[in-house]
N, C-alpha and C. Protein backbone atom coordinates (compact mmCIF):
# COMPACT_ATOMS: atom_id res chain seq x y z
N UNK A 1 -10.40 3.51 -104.35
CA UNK A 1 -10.72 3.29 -105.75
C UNK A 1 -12.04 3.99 -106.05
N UNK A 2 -11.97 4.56 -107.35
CA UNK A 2 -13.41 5.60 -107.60
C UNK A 2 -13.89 4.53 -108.25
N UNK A 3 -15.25 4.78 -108.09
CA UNK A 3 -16.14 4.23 -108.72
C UNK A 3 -17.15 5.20 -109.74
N UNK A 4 -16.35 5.29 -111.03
CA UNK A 4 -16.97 6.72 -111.46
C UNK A 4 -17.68 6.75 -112.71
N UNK A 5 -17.04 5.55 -113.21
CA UNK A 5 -17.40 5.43 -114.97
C UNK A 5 -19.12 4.25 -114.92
N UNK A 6 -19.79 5.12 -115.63
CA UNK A 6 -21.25 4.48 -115.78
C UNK A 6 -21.02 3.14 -116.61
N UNK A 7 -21.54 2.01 -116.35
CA UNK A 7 -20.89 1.16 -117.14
C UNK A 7 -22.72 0.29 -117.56
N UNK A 8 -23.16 0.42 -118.65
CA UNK A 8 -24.30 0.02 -118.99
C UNK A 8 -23.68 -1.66 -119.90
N UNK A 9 -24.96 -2.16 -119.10
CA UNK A 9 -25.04 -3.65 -120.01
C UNK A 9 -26.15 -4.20 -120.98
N UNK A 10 -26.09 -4.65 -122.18
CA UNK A 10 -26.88 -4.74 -122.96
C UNK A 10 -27.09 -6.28 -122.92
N UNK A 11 -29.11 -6.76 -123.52
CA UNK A 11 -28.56 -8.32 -123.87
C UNK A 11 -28.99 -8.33 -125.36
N UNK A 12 -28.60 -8.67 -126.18
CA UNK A 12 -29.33 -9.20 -127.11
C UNK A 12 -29.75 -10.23 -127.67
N UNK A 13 -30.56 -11.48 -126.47
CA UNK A 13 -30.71 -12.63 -126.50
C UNK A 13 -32.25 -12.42 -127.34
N UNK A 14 -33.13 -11.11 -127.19
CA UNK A 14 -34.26 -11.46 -128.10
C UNK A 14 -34.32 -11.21 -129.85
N UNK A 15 -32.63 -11.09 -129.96
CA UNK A 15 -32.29 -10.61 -131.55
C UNK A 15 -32.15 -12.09 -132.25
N UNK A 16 -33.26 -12.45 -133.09
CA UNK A 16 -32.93 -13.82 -133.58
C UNK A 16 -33.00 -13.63 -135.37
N UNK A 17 -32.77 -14.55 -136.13
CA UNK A 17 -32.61 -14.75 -137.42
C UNK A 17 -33.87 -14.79 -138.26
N UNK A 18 -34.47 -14.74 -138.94
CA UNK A 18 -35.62 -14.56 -139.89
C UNK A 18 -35.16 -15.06 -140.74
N UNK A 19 -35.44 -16.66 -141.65
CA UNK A 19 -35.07 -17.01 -142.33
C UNK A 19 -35.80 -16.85 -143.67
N UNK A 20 -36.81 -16.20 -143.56
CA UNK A 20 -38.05 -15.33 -144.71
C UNK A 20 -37.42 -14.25 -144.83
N UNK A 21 -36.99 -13.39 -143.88
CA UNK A 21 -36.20 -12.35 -144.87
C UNK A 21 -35.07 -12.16 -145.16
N UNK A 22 -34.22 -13.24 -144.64
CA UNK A 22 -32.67 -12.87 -144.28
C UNK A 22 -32.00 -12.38 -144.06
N UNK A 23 -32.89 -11.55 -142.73
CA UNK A 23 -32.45 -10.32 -141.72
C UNK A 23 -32.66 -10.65 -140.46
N UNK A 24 -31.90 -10.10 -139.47
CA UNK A 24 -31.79 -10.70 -138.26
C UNK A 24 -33.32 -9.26 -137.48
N UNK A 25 -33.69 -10.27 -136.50
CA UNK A 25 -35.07 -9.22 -136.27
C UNK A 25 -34.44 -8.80 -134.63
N UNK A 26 -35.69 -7.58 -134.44
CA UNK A 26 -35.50 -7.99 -132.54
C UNK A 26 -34.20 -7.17 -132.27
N UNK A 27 -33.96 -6.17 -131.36
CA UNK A 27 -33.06 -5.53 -130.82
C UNK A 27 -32.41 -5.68 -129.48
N UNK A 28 -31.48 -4.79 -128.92
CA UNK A 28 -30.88 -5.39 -127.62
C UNK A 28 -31.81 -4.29 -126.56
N UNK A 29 -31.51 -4.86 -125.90
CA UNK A 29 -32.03 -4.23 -124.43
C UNK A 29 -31.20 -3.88 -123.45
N UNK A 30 -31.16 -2.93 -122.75
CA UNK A 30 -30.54 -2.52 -121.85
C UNK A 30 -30.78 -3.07 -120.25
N UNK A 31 -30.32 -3.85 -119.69
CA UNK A 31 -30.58 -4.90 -118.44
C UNK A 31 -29.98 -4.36 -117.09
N UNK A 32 -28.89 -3.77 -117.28
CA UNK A 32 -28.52 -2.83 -115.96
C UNK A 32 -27.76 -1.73 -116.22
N UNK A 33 -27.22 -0.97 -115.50
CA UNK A 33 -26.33 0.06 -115.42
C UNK A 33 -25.85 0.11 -113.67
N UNK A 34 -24.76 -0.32 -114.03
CA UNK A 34 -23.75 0.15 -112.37
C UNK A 34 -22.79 1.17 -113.05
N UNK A 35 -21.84 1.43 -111.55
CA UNK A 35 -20.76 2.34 -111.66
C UNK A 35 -19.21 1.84 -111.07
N UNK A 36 -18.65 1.55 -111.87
CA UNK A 36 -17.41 0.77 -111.84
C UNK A 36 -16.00 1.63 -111.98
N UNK A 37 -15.07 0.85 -111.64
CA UNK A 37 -13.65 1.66 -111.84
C UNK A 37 -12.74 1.18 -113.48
N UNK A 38 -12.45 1.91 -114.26
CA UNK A 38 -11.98 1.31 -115.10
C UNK A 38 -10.91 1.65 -115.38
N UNK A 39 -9.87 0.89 -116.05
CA UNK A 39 -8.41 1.25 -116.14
C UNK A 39 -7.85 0.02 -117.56
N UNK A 40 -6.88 0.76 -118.48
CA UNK A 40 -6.47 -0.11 -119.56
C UNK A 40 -5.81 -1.64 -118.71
N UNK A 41 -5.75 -2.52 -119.57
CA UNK A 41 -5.14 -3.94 -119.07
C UNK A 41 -3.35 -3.08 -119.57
N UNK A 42 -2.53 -3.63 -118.82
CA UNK A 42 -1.30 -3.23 -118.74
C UNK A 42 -0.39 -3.86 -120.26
N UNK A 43 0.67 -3.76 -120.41
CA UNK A 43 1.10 -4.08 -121.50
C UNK A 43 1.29 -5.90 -121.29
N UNK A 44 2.47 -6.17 -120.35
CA UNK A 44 2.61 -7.32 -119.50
C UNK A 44 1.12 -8.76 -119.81
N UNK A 45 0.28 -7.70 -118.85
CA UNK A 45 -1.01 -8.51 -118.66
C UNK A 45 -1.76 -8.81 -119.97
N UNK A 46 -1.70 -8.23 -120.75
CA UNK A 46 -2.01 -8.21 -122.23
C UNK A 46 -1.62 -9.20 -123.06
N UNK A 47 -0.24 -8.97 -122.76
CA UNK A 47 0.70 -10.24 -124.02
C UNK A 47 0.31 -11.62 -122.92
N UNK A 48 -0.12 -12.07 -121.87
CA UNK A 48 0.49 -13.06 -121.26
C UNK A 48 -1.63 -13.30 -121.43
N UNK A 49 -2.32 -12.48 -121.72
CA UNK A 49 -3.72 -13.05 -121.89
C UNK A 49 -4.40 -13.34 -123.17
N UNK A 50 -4.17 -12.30 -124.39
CA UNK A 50 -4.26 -12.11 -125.50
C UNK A 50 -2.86 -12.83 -126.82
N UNK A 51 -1.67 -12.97 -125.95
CA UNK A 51 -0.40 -13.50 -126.99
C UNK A 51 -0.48 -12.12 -127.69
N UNK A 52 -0.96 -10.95 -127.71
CA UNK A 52 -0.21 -9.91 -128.55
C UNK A 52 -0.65 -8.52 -127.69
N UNK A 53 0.01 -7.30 -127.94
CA UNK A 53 -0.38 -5.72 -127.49
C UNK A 53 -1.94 -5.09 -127.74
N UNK A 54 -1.73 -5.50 -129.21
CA UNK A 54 -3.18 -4.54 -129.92
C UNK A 54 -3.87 -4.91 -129.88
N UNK A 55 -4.74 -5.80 -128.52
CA UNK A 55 -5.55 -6.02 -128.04
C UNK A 55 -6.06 -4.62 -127.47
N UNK A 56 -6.92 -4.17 -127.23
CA UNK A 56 -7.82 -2.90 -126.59
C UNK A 56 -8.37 -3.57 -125.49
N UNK A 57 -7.83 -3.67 -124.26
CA UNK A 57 -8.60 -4.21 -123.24
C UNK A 57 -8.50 -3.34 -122.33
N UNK A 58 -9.80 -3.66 -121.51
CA UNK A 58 -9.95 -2.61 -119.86
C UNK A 58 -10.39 -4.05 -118.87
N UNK A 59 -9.57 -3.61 -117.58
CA UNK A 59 -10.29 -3.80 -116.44
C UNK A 59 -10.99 -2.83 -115.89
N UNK A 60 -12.18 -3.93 -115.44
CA UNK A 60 -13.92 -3.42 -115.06
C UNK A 60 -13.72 -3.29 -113.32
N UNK A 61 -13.75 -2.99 -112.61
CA UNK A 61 -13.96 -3.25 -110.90
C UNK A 61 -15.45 -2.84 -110.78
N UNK A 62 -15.67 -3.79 -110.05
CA UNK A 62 -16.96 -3.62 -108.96
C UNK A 62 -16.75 -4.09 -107.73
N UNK A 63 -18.11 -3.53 -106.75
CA UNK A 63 -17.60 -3.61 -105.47
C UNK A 63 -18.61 -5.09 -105.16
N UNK A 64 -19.91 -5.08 -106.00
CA UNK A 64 -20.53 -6.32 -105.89
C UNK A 64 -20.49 -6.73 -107.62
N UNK A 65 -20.90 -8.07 -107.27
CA UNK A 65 -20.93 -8.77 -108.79
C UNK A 65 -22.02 -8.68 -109.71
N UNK A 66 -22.29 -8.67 -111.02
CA UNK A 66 -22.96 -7.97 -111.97
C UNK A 66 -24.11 -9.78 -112.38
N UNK A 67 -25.52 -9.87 -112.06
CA UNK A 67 -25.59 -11.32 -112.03
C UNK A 67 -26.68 -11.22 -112.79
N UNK A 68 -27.11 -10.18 -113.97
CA UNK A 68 -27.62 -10.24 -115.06
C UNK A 68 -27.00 -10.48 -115.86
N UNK A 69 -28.24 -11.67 -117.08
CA UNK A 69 -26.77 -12.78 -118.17
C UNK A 69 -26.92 -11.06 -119.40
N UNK A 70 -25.56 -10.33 -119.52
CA UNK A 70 -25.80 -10.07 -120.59
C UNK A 70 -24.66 -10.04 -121.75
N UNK A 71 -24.61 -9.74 -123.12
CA UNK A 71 -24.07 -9.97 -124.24
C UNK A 71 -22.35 -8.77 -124.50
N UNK A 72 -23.02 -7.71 -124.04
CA UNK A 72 -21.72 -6.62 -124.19
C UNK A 72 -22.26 -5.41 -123.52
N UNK A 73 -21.16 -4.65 -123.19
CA UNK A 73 -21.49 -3.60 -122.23
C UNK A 73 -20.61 -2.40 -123.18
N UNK A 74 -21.03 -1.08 -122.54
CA UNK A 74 -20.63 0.15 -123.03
C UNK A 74 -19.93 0.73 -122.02
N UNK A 75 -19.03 1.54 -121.64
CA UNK A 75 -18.40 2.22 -120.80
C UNK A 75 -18.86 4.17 -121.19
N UNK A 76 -19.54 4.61 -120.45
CA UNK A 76 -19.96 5.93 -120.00
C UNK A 76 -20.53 6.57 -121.61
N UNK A 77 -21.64 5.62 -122.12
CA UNK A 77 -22.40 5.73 -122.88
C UNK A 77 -21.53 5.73 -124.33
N UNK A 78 -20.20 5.24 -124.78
CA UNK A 78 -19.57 5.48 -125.18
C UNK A 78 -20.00 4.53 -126.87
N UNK A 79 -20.01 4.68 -128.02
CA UNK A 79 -20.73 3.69 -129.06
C UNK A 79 -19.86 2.36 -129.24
N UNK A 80 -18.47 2.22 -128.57
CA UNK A 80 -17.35 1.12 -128.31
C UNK A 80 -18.09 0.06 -127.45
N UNK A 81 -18.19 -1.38 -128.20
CA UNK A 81 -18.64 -2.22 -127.29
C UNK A 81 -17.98 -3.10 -126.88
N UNK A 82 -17.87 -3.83 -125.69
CA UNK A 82 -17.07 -4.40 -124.89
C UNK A 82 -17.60 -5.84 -125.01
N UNK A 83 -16.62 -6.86 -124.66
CA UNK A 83 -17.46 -8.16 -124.88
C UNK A 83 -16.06 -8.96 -123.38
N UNK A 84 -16.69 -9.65 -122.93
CA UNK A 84 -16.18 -10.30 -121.61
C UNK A 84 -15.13 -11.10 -122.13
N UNK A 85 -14.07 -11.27 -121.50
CA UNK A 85 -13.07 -11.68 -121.87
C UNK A 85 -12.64 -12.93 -120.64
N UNK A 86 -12.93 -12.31 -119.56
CA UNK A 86 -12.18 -12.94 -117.77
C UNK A 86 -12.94 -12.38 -117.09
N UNK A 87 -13.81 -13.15 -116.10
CA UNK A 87 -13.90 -12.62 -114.85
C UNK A 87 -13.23 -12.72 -113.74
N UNK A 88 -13.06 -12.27 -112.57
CA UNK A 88 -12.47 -12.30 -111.48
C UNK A 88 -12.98 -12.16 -110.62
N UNK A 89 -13.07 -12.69 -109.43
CA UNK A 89 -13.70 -13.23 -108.37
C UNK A 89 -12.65 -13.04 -106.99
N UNK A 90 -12.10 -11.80 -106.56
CA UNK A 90 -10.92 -11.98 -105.48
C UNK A 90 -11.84 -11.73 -104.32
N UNK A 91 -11.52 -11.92 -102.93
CA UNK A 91 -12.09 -11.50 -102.00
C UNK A 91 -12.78 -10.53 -101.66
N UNK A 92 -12.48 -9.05 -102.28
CA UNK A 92 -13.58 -7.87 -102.25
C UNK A 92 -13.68 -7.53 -103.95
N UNK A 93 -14.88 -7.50 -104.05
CA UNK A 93 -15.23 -7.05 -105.23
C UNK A 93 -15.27 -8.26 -106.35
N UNK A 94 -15.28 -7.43 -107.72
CA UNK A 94 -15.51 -8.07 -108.86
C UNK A 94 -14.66 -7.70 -109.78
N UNK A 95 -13.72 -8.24 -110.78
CA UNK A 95 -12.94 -7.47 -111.78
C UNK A 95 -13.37 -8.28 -113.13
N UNK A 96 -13.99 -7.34 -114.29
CA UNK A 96 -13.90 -7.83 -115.44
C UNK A 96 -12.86 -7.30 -116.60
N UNK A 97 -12.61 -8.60 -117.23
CA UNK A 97 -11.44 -7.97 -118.07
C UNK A 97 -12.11 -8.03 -119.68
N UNK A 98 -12.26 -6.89 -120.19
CA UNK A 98 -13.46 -6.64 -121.18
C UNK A 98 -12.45 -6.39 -122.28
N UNK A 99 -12.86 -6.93 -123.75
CA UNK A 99 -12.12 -6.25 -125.02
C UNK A 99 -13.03 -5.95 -126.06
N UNK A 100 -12.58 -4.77 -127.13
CA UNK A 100 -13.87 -4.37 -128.10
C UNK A 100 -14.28 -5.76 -129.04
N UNK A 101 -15.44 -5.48 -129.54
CA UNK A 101 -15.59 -6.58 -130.15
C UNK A 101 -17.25 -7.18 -130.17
């Protein structure tokens, strides 16, 4: 399995509300970057996680687990953001099952 696609994680836990201006303040931050394997969620695996197709989902692989808390991740700097859906925990590695959003 390649491990090829840059997979950056953002948090934006210091983005909070301003109730004086009624604008949200404070931006996200960038907390790690690994290199993971990625591949679409199958049609099957889709309907039986989501109840429908046009879900846009990827599985994430890693070879160790990702143990910064963060909010959404990008796949190979891409402006599509990903938000955690499932993690997975099998004997080698790590699999996340990520959808836009």
């Amino acid at each position: 399995m390649r491990m090829d696609s840059k997979i950056s994680f953002y948090s934006d836990s210091k983005r909070r509300y301003n109730p004086h201006t009624s604008k949200y303040e404070g931006g996200t931050e960038l907390v790690a970057t690994r290199y993971g394997n990625v591949t679409d969620v199958g049609t099957n695996r889709s309907v039986e996680l989501f109840g429908k197709y046009d879900q846009r989902a990827k599985t994430i692989r890693f070879s160790e687990p990702v143990t910064v808390s963060w909010s959404y991740l990008t796949i190979d700097d891409s402006p599509v953001k990903y938000r955690l859906n499932t993690e997975r925990r099998p004997l080698k590695g790590v699999s996340l099952i990520v959808g836009e959003g």
